[in-house]
Protein backbone atom coordinates (compact mmCIF):
# COMPACT_ATOMS: atom_id res chain seq x y z
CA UNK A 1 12.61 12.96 -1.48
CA UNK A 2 12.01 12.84 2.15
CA UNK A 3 13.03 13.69 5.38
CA UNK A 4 16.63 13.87 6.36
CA UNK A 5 17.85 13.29 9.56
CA UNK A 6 21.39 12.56 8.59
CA UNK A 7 21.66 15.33 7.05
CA UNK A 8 21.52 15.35 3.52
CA UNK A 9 19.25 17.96 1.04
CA UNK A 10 15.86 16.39 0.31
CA UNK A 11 13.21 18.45 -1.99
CA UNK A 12 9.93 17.06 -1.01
CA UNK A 13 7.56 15.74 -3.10
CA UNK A 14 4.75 18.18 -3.67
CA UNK A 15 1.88 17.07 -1.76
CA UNK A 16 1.50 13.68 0.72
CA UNK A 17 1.37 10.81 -1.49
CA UNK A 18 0.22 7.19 -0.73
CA UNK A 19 0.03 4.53 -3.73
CA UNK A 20 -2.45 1.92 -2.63
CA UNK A 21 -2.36 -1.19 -4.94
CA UNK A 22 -3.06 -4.02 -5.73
CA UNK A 23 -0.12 -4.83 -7.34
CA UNK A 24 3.85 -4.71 -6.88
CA UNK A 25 6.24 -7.81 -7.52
CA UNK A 26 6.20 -10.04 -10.66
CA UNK A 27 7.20 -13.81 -10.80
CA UNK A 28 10.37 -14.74 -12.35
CA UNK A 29 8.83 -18.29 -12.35
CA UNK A 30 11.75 -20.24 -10.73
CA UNK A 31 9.81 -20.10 -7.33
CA UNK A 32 7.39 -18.72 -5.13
CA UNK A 33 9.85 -16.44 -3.52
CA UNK A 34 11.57 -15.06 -6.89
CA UNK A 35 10.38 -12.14 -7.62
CA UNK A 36 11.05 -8.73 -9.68
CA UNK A 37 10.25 -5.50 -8.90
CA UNK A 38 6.95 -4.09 -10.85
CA UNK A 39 6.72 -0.28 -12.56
CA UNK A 40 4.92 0.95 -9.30
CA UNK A 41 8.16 1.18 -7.38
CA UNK A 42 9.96 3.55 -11.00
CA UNK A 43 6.40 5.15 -10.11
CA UNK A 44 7.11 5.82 -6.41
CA UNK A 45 10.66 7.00 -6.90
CA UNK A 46 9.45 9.59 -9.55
CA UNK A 47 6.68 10.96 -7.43
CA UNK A 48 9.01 11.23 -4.32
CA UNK A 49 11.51 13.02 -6.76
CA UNK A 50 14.12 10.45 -5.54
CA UNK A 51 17.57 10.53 -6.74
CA UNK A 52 19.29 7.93 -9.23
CA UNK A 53 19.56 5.38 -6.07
CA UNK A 54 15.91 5.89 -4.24
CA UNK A 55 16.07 4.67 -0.78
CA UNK A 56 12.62 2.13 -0.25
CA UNK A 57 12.05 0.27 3.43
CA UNK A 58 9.69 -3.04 3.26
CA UNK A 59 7.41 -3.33 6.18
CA UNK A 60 6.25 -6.82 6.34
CA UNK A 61 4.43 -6.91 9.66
CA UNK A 62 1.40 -7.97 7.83
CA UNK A 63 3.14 -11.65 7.44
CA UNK A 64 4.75 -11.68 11.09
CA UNK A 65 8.20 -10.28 9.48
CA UNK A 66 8.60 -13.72 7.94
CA UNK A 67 12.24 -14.14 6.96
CA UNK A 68 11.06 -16.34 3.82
CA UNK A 69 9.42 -12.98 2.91
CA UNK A 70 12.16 -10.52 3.91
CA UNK A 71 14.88 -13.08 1.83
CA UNK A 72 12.70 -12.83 -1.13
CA UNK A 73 11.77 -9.04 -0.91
CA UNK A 74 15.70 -8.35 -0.69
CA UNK A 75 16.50 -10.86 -3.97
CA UNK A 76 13.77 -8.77 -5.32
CA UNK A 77 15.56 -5.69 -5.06
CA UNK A 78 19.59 -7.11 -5.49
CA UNK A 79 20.99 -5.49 -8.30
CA UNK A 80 18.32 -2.64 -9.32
CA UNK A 81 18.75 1.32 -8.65
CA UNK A 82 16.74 0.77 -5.42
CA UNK A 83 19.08 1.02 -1.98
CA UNK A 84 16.44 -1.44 0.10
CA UNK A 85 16.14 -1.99 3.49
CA UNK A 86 13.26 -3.22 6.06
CA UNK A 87 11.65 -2.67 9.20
CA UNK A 88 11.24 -5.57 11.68
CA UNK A 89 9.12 -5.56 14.52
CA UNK A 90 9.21 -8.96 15.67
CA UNK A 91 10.74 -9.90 18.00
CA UNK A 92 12.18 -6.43 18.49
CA UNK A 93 13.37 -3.47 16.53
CA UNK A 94 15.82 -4.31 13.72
CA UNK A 95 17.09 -0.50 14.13
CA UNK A 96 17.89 1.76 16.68
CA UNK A 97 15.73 4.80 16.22
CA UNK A 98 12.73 3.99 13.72
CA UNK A 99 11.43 7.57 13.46
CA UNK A 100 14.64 8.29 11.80
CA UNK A 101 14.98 5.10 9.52
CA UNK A 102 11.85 6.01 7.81
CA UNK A 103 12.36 9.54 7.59
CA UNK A 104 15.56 9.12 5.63
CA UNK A 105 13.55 6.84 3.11
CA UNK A 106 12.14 8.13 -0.27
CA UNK A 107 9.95 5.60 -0.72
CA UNK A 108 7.86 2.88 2.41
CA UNK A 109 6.26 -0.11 0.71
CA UNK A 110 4.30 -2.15 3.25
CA UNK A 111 3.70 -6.01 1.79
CA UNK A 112 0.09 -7.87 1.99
CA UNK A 113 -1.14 -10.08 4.75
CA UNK A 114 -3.39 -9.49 7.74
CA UNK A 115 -4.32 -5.97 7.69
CA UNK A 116 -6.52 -6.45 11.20
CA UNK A 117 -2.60 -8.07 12.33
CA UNK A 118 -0.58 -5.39 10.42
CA UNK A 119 -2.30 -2.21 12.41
CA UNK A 120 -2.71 -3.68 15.42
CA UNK A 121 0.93 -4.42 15.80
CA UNK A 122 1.67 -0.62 14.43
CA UNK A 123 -0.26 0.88 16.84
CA UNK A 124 1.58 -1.05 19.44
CA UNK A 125 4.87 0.59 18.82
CA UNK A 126 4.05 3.69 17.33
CA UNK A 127 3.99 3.36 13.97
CA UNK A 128 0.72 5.70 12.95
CA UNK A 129 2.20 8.66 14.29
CA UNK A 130 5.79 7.86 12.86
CA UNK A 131 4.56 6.84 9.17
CA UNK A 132 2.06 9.95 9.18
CA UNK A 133 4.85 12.25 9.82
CA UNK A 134 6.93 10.47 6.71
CA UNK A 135 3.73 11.28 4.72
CA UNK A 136 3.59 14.83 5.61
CA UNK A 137 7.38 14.96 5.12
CA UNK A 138 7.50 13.85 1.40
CA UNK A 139 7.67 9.74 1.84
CA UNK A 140 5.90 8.12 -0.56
CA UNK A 141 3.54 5.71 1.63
CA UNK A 142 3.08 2.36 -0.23
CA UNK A 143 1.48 -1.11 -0.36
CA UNK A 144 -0.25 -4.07 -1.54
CA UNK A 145 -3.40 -5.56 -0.39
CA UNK A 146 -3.26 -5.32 3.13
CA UNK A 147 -0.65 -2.69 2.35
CA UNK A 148 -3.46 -0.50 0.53
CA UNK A 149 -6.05 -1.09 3.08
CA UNK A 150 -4.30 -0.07 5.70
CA UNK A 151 -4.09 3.61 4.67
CA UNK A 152 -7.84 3.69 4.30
CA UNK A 153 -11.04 3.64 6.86
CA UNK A 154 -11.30 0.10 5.87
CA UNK A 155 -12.28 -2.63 3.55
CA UNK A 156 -12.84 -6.40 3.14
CA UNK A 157 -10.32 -8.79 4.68
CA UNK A 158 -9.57 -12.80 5.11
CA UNK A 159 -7.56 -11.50 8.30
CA UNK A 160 -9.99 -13.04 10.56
CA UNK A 161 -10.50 -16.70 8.18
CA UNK A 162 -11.22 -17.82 4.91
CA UNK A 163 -14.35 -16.24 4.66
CA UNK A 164 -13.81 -12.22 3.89
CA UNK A 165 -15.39 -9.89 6.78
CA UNK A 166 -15.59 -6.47 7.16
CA UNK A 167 -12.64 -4.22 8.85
CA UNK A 168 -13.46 -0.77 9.66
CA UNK A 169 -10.30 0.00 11.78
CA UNK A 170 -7.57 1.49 8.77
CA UNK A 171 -5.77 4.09 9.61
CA UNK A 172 -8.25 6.44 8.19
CA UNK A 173 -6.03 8.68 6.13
CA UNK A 174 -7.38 8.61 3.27
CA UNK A 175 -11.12 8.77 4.13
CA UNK A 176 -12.63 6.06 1.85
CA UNK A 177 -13.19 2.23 2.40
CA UNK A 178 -10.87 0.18 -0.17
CA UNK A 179 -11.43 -2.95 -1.78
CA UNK A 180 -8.57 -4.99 -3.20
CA UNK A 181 -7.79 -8.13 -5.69
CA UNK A 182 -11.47 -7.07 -6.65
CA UNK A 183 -11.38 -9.39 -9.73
CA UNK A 184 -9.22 -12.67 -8.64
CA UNK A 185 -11.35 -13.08 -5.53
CA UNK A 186 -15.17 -13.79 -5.87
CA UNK A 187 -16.08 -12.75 -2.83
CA UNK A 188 -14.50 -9.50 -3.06
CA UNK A 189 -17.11 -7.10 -5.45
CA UNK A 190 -20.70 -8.79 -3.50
CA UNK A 191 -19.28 -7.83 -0.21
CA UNK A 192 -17.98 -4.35 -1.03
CA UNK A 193 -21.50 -3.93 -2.83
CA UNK A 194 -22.85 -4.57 0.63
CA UNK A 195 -20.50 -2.54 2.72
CA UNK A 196 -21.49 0.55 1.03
CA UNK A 197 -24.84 -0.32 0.71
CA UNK A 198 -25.41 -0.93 4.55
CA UNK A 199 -23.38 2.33 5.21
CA UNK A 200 -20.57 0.35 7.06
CA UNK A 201 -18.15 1.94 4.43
CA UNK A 202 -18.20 5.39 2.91
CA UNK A 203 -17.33 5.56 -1.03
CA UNK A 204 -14.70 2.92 -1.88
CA UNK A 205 -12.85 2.62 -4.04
CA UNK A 206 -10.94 -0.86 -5.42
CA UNK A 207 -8.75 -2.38 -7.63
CA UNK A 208 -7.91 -5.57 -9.70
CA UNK A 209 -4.92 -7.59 -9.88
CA UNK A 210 -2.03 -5.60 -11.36
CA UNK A 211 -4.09 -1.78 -10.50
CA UNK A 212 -2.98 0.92 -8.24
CA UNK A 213 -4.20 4.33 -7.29
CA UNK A 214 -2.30 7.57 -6.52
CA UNK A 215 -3.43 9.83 -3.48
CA UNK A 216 -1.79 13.06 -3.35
CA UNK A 217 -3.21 14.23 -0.30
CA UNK A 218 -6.25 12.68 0.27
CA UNK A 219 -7.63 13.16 -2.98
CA UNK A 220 -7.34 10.24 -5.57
CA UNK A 221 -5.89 11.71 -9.16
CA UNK A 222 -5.42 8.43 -10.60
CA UNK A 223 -5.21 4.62 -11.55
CA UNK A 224 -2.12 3.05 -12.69
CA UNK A 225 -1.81 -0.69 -14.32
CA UNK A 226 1.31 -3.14 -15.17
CA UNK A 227 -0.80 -5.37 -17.34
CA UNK A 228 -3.95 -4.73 -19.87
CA UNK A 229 -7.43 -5.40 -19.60
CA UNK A 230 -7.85 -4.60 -15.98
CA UNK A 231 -9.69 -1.71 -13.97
CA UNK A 232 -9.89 0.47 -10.69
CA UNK A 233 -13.51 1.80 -9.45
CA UNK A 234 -15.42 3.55 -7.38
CA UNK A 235 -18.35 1.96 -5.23
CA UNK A 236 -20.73 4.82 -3.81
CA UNK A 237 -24.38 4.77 -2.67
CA UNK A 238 -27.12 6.70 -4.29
CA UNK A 239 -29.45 8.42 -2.01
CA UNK A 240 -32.12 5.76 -2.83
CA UNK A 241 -30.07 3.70 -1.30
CA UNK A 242 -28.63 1.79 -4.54
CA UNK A 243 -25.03 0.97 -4.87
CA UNK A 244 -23.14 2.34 -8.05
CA UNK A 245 -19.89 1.01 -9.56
CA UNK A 246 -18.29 3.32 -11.92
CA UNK A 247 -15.01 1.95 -13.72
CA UNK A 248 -11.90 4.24 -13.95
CA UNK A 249 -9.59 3.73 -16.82
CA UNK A 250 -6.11 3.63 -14.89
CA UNK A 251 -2.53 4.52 -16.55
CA UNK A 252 -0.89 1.77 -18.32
CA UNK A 253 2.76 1.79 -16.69
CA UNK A 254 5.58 1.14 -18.66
């Protein structure tokens, strides 16, 4: 569990843990905005050694803190174990003292969108240094596409227009570039491949639809998937200057 500034007896989670993914709601199919919570949030609450009722925030900067967004993340959650609430940012603050908010969570899971928008906007009011302490404390640090990207040195992104582009300004945490929706998105895998191959990202490593990966630390232990028949990988350069893909297997979640 994490922090506690209201008081109550947390046991933290072993090491700092981040779940970068890209993957998190399913569609109930009565609407774009009906959703269902995936087996990466059971996931999160388990490795923050949350209680029967895990406390989880949203951040949805990376979509302006669109109420459309923040309506449908709260349906998501109405009626499950989870005890949700979000973070706002615009206009203002929806809470008086964010450092605490997110300290008293178990679980942050920051939704996709513009990464290039999403940090910017952090950095703006603090955020880095607030959501790095909640890492160190025990928080499990979560997201989805730009969500995922955020907590790395950077990736591919359509933050800038339809055509992807690189972004090299992540938070740098974990110290990897990070490519997501790697098989839904043509563009994706070609300019990864080149990324890595030019040297403007380190080893990176990406996911399909429906994959995430578990940092504990800044050491990746794992893959995780809510569906069959997709992958995670790891894009590196060879010292001839080739790029390698190697598939890992990830965890089928239940």
């Amino acid at each position: 569990m994490g922090g506690s500034p209201d008081g109550r007896t947390t046991v933290p989670a072993s090491e700092p843990t981040i779940l970068a993914t890209s993957m998190g709601f399913f569609s109930r199919h009565r609407g774009p905005y009906d959703l269902r919570p995936g087996p990466i949030f059971d996931l999160g609450a388990e490795l923050a050694q949350a209680g029967p009722e895990p406390r989880i925030c949203y951040l949805g900067q990376a979509v302006g803190d669109q109420p459309t967004n923040l309506t449908a993340i709260h349906g998501a959650f109405a009626g499950t174990r989870f005890r949700l609430s979000h973070l706002a940012l615009f206009p203002m603050p929806n809470v008086d003292d964010i450092r605490a908010h997110l300290l008293a969570q178990d679980m942050i899971w920051v939704g996709g969108g513009s990464v290039a928008n999403l940090v910017a906007v952090w950095r703006v009011h603090g955020l880095p240094e607030i959501l790095h302490e909640c890492w160190q404390a025990g928080v499990v640090l979560g997201g989805v596409s730009a969500g995922s990207i955020c907590w790395h040195l950077g990736g591919a992104t359509d933050s800038y227009g339809p055509d992807l582009r690189p972004f090299t300004d992540g938070l740098g945490w974990l110290p990897y570039g990070n490519g997501v929706h790697y098989d839904s998105e043509a563009q994706r895998r070609p300019l990864i491949h080149r990324l890595v191959g030019d040297g403007t990202l380190p080893v990176t490593h990406c996911t399909d639809d429906g994959v995430g990966l578990v940092y504990r630390g800044d050491k990746l232990v794992e893959a995780v998937a809510d569906r069959d028949g997709v992958s995670a990988y790891e894009v590196s350069r060879a010292e001839d200057g080739t790029v390698r893909e190697t598939v890992i297997t990830p965890r089928r979640l239940g």
